[in-house]
PDB file of N, CA and C in Angstrom:
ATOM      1  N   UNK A   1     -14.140 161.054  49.748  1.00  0.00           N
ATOM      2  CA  UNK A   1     -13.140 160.044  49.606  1.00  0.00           C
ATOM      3  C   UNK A   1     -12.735 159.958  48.134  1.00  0.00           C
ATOM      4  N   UNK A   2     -11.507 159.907  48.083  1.00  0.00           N
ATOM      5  CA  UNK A   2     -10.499 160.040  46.309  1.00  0.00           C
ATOM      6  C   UNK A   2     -11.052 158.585  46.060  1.00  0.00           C
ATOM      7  N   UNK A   3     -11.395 158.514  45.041  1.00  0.00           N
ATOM      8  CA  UNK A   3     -11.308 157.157  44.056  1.00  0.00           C
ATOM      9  C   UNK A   3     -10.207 156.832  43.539  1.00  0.00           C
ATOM     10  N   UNK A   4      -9.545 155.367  43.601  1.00  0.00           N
ATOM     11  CA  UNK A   4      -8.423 155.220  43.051  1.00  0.00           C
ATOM     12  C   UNK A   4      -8.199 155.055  41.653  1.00  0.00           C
ATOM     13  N   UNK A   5      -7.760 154.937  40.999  1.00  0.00           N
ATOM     14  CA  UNK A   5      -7.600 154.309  39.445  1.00  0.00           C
ATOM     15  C   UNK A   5      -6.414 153.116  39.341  1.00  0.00           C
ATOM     16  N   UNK A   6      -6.673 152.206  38.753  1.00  0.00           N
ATOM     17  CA  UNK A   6      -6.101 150.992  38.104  1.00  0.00           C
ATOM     18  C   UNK A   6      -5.519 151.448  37.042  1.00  0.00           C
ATOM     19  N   UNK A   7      -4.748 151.147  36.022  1.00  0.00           N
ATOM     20  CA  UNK A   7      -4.162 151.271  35.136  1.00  0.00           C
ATOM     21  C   UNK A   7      -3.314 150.000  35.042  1.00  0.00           C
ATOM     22  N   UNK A   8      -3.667 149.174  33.563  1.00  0.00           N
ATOM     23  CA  UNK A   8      -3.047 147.903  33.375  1.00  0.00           C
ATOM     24  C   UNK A   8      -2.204 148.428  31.868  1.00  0.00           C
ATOM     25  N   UNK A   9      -1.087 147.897  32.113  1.00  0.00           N
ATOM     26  CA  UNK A   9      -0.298 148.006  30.665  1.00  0.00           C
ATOM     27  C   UNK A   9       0.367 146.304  30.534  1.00  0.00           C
ATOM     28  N   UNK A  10       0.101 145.831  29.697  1.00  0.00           N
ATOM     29  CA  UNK A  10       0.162 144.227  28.891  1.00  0.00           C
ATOM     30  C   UNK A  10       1.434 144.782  27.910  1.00  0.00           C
ATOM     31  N   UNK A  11       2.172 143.962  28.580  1.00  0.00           N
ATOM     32  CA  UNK A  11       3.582 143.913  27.780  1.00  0.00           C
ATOM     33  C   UNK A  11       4.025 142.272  27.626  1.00  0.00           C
ATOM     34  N   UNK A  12       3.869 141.858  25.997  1.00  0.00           N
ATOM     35  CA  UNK A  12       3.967 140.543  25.633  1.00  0.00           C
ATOM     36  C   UNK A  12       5.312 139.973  26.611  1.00  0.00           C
ATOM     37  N   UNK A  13       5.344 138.926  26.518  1.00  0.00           N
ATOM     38  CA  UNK A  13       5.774 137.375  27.230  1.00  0.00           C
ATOM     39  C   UNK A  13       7.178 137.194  26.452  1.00  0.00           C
ATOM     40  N   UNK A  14       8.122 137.595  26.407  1.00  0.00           N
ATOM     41  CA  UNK A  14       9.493 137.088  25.972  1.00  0.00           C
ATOM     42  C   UNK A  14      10.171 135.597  26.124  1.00  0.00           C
ATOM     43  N   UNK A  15       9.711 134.744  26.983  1.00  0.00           N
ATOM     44  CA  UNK A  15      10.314 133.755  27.532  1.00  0.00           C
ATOM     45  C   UNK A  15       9.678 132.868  26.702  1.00  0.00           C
ATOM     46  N   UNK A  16      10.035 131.702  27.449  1.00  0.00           N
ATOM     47  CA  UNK A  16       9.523 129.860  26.214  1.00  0.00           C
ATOM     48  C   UNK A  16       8.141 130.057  27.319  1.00  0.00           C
ATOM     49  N   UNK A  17       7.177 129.611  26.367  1.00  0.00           N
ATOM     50  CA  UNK A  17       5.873 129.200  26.556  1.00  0.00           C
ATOM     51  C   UNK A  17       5.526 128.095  27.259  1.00  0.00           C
ATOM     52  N   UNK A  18       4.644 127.824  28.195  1.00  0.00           N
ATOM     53  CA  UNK A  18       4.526 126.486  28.742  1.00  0.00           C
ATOM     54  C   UNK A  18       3.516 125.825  27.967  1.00  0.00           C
ATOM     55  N   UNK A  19       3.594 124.791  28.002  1.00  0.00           N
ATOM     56  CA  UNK A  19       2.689 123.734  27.104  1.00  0.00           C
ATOM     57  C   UNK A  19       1.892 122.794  28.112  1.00  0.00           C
ATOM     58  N   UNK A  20       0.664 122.912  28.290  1.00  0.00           N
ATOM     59  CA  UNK A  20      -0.196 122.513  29.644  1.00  0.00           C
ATOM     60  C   UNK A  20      -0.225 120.970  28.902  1.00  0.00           C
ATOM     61  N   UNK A  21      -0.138 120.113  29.721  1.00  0.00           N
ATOM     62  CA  UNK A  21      -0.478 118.566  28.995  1.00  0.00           C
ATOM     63  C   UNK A  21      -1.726 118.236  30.203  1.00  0.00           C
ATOM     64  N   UNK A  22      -2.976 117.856  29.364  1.00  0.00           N
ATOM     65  CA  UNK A  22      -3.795 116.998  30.365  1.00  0.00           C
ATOM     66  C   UNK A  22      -3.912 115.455  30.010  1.00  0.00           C
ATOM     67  N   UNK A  23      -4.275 115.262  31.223  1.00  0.00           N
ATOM     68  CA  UNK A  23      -3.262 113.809  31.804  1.00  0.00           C
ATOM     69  C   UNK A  23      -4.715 112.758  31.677  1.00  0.00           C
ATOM     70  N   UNK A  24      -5.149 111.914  30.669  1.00  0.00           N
ATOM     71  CA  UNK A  24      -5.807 110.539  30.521  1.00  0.00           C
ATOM     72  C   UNK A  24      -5.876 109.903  31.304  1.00  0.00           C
ATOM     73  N   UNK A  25      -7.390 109.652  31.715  1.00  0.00           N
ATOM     74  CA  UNK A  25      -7.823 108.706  33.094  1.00  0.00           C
ATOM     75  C   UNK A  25      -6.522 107.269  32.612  1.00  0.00           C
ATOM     76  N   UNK A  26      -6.364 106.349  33.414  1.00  0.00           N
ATOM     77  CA  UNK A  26      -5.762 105.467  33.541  1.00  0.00           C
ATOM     78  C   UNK A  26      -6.707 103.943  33.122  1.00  0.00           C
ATOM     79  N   UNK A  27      -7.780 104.561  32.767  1.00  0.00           N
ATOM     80  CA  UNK A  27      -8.981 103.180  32.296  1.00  0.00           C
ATOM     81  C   UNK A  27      -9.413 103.507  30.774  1.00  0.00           C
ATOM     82  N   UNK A  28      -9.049 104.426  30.748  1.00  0.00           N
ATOM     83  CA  UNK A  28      -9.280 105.109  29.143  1.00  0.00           C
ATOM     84  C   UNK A  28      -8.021 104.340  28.494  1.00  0.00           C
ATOM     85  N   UNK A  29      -6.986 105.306  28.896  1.00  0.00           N
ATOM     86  CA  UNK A  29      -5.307 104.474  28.539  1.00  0.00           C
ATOM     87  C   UNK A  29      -5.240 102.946  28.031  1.00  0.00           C
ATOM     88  N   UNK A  30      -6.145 102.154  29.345  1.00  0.00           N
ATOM     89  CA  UNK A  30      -5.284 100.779  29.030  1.00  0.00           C
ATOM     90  C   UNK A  30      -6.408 100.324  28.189  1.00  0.00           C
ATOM     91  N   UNK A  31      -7.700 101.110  28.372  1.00  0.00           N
ATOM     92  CA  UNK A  31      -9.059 100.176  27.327  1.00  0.00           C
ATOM     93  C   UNK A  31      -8.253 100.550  25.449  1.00  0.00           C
ATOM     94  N   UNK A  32      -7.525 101.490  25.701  1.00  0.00           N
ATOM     95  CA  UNK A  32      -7.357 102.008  24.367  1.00  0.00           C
ATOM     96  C   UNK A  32      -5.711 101.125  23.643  1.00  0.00           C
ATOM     97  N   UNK A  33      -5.231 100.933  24.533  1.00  0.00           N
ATOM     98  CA  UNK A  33      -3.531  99.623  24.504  1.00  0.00           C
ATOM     99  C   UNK A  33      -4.438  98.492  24.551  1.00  0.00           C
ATOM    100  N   UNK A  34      -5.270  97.972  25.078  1.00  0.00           N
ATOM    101  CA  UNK A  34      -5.831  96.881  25.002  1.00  0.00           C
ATOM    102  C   UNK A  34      -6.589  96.662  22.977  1.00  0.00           C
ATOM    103  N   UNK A  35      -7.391  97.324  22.970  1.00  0.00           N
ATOM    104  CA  UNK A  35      -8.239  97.680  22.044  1.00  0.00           C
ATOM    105  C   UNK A  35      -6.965  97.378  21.031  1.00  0.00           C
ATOM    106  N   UNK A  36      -6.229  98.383  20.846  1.00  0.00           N
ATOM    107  CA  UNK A  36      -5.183  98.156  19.524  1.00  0.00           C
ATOM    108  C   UNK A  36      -4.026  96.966  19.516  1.00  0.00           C
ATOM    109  N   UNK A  37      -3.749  96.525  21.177  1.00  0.00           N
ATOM    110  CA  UNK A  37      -3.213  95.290  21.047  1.00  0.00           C
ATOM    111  C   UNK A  37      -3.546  93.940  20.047  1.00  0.00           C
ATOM    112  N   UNK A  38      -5.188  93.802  20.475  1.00  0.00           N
ATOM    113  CA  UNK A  38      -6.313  92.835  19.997  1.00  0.00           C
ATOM    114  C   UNK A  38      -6.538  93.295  18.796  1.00  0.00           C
ATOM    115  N   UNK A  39      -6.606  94.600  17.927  1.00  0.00           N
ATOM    116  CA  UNK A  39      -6.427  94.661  16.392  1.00  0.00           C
ATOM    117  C   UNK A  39      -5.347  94.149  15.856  1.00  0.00           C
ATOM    118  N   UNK A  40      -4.026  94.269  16.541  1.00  0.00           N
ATOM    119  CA  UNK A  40      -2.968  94.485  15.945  1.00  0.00           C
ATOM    120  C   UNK A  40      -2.813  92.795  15.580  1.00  0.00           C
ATOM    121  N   UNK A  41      -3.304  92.183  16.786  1.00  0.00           N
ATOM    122  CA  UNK A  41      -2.490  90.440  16.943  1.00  0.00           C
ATOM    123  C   UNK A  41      -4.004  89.650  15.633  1.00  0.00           C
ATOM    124  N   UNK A  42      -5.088  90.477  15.332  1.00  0.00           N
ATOM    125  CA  UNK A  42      -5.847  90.082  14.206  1.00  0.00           C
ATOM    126  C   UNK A  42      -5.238  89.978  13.056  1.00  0.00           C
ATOM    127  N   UNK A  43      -4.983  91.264  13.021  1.00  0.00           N
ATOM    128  CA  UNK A  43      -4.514  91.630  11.632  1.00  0.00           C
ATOM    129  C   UNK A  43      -3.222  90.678  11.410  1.00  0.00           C
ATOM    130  N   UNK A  44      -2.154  90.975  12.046  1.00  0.00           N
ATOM    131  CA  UNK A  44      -0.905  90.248  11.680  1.00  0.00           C
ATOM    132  C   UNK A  44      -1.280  88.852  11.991  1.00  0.00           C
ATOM    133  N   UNK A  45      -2.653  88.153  12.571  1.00  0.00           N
ATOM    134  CA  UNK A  45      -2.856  86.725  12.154  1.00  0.00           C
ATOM    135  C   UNK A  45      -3.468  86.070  10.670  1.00  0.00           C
ATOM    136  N   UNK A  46      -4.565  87.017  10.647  1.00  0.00           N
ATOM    137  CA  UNK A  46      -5.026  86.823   9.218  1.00  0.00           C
ATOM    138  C   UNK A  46      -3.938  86.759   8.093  1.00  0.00           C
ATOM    139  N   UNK A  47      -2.909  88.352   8.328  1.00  0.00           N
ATOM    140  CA  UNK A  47      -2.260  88.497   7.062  1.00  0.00           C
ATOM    141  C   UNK A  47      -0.919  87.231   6.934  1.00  0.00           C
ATOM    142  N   UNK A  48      -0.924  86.238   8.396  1.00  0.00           N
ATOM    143  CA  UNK A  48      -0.319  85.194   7.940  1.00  0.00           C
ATOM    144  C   UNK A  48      -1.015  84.140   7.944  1.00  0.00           C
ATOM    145  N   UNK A  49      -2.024  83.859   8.140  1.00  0.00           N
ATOM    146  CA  UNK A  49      -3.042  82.506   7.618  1.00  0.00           C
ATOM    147  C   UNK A  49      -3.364  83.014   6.130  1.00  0.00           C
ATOM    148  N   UNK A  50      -3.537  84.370   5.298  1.00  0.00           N
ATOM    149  CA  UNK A  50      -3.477  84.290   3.967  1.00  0.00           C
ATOM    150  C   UNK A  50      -2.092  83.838   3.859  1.00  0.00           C
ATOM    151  N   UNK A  51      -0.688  84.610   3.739  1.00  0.00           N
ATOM    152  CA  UNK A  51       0.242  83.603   3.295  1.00  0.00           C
ATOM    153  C   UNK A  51       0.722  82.777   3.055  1.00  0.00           C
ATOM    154  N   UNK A  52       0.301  81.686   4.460  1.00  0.00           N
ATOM    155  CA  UNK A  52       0.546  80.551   4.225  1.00  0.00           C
ATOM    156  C   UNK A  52      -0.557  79.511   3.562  1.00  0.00           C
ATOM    157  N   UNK A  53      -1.993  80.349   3.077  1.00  0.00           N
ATOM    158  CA  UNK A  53      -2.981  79.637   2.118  1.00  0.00           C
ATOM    159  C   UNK A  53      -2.368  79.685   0.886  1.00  0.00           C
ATOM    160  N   UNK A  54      -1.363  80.566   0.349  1.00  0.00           N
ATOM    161  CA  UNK A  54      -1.027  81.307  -0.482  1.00  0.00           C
ATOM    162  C   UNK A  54       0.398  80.402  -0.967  1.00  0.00           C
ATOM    163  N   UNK A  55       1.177  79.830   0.002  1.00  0.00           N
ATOM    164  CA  UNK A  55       2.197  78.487  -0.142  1.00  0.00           C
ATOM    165  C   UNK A  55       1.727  77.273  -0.468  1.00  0.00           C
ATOM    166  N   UNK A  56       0.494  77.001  -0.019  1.00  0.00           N
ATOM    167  CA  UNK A  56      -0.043  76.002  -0.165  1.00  0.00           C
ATOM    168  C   UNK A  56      -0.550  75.809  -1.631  1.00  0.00           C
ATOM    169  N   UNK A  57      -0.780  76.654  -1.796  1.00  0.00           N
ATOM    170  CA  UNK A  57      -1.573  76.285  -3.631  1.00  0.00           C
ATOM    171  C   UNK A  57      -0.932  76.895  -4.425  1.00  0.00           C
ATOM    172  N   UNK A  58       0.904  77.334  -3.780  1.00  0.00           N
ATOM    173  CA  UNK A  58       1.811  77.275  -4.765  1.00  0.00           C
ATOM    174  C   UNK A  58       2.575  75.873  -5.090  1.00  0.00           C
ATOM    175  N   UNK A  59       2.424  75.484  -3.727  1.00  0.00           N
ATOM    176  CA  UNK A  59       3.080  74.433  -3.165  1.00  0.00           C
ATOM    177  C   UNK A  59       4.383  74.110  -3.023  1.00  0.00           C
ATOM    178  N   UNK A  60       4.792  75.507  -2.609  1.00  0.00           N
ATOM    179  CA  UNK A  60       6.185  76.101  -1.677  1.00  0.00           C
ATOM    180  C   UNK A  60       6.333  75.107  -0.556  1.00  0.00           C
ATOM    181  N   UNK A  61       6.803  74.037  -0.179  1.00  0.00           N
ATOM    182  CA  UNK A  61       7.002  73.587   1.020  1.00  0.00           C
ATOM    183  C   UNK A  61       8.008  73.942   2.624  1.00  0.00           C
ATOM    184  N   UNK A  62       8.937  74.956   1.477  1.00  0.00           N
ATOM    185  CA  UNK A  62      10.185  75.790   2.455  1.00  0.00           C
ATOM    186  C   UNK A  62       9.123  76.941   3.365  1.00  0.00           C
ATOM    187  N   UNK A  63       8.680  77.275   2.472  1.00  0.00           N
ATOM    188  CA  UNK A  63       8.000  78.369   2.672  1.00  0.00           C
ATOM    189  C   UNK A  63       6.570  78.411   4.051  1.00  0.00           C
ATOM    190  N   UNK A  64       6.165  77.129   3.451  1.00  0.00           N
ATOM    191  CA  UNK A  64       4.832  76.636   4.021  1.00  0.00           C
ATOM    192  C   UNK A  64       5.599  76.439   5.378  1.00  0.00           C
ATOM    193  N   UNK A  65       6.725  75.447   6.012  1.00  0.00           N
ATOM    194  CA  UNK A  65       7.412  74.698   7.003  1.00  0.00           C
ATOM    195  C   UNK A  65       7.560  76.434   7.591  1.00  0.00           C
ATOM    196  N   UNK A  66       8.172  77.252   7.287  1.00  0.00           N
ATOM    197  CA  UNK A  66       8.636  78.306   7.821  1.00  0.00           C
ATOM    198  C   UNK A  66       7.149  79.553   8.569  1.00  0.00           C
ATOM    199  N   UNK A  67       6.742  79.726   7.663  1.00  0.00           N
ATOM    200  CA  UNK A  67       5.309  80.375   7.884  1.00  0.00           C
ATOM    201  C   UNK A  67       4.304  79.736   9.163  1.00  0.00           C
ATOM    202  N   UNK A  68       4.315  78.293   8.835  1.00  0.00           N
ATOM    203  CA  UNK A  68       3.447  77.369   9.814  1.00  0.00           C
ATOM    204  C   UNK A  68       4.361  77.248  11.683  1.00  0.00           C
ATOM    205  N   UNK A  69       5.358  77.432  11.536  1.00  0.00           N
ATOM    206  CA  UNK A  69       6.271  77.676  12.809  1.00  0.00           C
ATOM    207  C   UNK A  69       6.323  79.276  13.338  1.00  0.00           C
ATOM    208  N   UNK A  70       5.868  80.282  12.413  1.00  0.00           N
ATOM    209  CA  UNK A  70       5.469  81.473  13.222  1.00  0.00           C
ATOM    210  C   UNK A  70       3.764  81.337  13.406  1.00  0.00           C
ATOM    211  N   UNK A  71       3.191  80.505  13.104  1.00  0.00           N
ATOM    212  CA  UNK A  71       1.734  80.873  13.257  1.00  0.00           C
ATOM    213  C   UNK A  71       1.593  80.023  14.499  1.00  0.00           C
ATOM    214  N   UNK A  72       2.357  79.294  15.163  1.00  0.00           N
ATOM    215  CA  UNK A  72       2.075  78.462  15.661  1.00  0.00           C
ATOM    216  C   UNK A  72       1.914  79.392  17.087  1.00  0.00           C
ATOM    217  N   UNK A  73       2.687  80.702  17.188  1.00  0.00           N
ATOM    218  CA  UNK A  73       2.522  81.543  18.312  1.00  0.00           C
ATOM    219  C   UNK A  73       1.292  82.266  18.524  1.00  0.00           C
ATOM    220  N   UNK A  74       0.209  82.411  17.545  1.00  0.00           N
ATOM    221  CA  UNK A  74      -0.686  82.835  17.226  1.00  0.00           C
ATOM    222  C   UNK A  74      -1.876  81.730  18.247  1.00  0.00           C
ATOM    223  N   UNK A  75      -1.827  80.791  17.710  1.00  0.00           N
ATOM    224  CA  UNK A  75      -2.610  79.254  18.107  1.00  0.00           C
ATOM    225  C   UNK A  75      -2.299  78.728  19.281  1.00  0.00           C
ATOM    226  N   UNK A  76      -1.041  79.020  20.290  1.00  0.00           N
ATOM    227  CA  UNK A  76      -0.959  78.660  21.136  1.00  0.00           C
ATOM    228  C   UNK A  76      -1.702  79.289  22.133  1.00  0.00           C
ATOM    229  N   UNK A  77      -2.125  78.341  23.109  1.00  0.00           N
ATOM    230  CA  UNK A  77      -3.324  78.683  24.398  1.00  0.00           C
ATOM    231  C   UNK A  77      -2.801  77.736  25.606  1.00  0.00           C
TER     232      UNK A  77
END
């Protein structure tokens, strides 16, 4: 019985490349939007409870009235 032979010739890929995307459990996702939500609403609270410490012992009152009406979204529950 003849043995066959294979013969492979690899001739590069001319076309656009596909780009495989793998796809993030859906509990990973929201722990990770959650996580940076709750940094984000820290940070931009602190950096306006310094400001408006910062009116106060200038004793800006425009300033203080204005500052104290955005923090107030912060404090509400």
């Amino acid at each position: 019985m003849k043995q066959e032979k294979l013969m492979y010739r690899f001739y590069r890929y001319e076309g656009k490349t596909l780009q495989a995307k793998r796809k993030i459990p859906f509990e990973i996702e929201l722990t990770a939007r959650l996580l940076l939500d709750e940094l984000c609403f820290n940070w931009n609270k602190n950096k306006l409870e310094s400001e408006i410490n910062d009116s106060i012992e200038t004793r800006n009152e425009d300033e203080f009235i204005k500052l104290s009406e955005l923090f107030k979204q912060y404090v509400w529950e």
